[in-house]
C-alpha atoms as a PDB file:
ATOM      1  CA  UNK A   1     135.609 126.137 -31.821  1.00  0.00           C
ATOM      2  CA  UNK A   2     136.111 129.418 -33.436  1.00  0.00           C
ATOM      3  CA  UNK A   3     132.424 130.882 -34.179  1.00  0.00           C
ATOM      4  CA  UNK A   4     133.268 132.726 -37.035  1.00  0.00           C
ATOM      5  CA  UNK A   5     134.842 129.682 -39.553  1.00  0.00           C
ATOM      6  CA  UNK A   6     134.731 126.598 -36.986  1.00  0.00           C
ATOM      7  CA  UNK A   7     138.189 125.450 -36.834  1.00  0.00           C
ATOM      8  CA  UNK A   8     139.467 124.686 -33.167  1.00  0.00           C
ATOM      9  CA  UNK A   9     142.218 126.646 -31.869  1.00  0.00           C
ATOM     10  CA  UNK A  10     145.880 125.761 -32.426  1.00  0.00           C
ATOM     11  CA  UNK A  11     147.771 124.767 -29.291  1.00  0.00           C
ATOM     12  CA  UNK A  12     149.401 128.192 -29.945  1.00  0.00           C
ATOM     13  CA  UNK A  13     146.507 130.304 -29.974  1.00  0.00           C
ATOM     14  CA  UNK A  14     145.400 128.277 -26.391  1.00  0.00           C
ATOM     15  CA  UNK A  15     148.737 129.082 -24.665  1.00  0.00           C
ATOM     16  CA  UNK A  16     148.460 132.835 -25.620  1.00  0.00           C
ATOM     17  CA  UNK A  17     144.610 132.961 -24.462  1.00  0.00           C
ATOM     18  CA  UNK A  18     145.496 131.425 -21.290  1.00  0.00           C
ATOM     19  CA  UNK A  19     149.063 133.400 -20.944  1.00  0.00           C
ATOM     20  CA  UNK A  20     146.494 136.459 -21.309  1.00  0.00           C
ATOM     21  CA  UNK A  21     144.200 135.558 -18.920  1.00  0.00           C
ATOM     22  CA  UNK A  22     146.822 134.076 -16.385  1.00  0.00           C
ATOM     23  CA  UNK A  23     148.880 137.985 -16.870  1.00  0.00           C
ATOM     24  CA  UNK A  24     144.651 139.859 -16.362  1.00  0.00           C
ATOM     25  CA  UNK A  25     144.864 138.000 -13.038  1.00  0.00           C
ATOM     26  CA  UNK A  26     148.038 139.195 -12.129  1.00  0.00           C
ATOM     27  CA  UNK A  27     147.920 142.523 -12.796  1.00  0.00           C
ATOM     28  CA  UNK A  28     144.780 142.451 -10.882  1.00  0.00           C
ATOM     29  CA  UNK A  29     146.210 140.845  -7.863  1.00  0.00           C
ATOM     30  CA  UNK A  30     149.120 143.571  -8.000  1.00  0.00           C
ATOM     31  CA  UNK A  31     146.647 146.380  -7.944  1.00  0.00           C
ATOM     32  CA  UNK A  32     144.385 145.085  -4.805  1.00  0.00           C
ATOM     33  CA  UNK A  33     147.440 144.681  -2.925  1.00  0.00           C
ATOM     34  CA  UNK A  34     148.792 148.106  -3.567  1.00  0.00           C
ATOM     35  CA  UNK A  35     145.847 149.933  -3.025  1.00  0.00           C
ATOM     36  CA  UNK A  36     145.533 147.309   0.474  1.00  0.00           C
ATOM     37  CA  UNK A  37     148.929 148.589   1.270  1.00  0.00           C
ATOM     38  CA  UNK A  38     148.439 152.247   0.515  1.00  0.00           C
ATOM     39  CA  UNK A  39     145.092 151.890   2.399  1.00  0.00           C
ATOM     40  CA  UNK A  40     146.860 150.351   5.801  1.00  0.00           C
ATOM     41  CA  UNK A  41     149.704 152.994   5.162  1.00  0.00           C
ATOM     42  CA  UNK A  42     147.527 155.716   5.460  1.00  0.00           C
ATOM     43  CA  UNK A  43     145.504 154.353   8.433  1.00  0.00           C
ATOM     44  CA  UNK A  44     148.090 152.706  10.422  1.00  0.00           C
ATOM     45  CA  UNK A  45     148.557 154.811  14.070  1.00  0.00           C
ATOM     46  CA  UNK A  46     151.416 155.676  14.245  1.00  0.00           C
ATOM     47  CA  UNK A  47     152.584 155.526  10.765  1.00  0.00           C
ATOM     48  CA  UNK A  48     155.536 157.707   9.537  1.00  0.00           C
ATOM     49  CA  UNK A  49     153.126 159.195   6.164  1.00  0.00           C
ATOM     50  CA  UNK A  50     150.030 160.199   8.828  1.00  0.00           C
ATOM     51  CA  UNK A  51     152.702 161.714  11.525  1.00  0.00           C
ATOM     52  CA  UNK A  52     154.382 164.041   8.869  1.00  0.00           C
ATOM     53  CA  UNK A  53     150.186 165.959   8.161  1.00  0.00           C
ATOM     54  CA  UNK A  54     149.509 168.525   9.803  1.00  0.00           C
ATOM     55  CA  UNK A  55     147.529 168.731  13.180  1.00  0.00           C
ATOM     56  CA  UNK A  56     145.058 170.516  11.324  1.00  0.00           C
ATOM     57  CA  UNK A  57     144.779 171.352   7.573  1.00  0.00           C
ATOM     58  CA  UNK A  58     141.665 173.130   5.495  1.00  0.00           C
ATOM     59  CA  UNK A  59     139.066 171.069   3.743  1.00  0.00           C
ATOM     60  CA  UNK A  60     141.545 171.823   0.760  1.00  0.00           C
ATOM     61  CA  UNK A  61     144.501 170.122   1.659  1.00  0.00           C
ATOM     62  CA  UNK A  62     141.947 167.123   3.461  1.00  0.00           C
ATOM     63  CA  UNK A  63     140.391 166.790   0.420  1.00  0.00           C
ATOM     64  CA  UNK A  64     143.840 166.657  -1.676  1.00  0.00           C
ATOM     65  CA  UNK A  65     145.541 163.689   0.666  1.00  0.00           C
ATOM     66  CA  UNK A  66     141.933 161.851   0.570  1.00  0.00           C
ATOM     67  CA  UNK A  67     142.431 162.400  -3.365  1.00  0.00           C
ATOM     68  CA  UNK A  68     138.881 164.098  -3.693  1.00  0.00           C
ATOM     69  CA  UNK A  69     137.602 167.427  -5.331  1.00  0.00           C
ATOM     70  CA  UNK A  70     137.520 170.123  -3.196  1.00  0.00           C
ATOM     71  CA  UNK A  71     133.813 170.422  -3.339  1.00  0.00           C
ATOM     72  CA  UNK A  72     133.472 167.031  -2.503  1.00  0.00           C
ATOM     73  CA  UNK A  73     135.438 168.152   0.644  1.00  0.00           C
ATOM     74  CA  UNK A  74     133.063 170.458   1.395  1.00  0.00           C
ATOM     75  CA  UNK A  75     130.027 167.985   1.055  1.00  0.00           C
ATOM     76  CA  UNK A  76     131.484 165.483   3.382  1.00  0.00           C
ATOM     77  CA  UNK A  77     131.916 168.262   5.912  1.00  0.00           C
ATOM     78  CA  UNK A  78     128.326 169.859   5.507  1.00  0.00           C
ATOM     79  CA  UNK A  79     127.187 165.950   6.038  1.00  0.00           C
ATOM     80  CA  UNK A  80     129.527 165.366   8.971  1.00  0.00           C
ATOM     81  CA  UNK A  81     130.905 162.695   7.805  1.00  0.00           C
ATOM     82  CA  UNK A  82     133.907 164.314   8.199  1.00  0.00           C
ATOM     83  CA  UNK A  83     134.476 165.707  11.076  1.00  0.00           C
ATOM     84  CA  UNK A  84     135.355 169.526  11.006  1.00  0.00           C
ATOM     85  CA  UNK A  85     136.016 172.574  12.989  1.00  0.00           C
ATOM     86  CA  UNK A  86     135.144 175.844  12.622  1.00  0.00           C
ATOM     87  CA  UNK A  87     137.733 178.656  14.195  1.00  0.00           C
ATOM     88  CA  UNK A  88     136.137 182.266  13.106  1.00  0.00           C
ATOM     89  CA  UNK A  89     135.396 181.632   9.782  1.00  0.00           C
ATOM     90  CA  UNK A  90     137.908 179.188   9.020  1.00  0.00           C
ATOM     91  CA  UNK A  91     137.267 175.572   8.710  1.00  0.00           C
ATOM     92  CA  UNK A  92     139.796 172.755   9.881  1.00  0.00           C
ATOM     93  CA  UNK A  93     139.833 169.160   9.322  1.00  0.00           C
ATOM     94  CA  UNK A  94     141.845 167.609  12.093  1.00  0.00           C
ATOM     95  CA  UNK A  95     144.598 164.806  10.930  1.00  0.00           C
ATOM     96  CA  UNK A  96     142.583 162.196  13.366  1.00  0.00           C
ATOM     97  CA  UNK A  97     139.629 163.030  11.314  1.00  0.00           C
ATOM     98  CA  UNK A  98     141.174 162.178   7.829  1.00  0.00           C
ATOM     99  CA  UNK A  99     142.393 158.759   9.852  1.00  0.00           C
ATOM    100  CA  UNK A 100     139.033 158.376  11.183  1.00  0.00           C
ATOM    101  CA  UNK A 101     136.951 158.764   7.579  1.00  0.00           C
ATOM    102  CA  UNK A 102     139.332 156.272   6.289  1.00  0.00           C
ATOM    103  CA  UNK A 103     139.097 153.451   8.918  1.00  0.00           C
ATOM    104  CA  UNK A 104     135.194 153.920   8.877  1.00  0.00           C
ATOM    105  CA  UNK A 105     135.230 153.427   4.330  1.00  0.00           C
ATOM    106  CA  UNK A 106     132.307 153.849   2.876  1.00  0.00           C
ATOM    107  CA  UNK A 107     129.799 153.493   5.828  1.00  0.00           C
ATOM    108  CA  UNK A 108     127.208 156.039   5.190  1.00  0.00           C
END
């Protein structure tokens, strides 16, 4: 029943609620599984997108291929969480450490 005048839907108006809601669950499914696919991509050993990084790269270009501000970068590193290291003044993320944040998630 329609709340505002009380008439039932036509069988019309049910198919294209129920098309709607049948495409929302679709769409959804599509976006877990490529963001499950770019997830394993980027965490696989071994993988052809993690061999072509560099051995090491600054907390810039870490915090560009993790798709995070640069100051976020820079927080994770201050906390450890990921793993860093310093050379003079310089500070490198290794590409085993970008692997390594991503396998562990959002552990904290």
């Amino acid at each position: 029943m329609d709340p505002l005048d009380g008439t039932k839907p036509s069988q019309l108006e049910r198919a294209w609620a129920e098309a709607g809601r049948a495409l929302g669950r679709a769409l959804s499914l599509t976006v877990q599984a490529a963001a499950r696919d770019a997830t394993k991509a980027a965490t696989t050993p071994g993988d052809d997108t993690a061999s072509e990084l560099p051995l090491t790269m600054s907390v810039q270009e870490a915090a560009q291929v993790l798709g995070i501000s640069r100051a976020a970068a820079y927080e994770l590193v201050h906390r450890q969480e990921l793993r860093s290291v310093r050379i003079g003044r310089r500070i490198v993320v290794p590409r085993a450490a970008v692997a390594e944040f991503l396998d562990r998630g959002h552990e904290r």
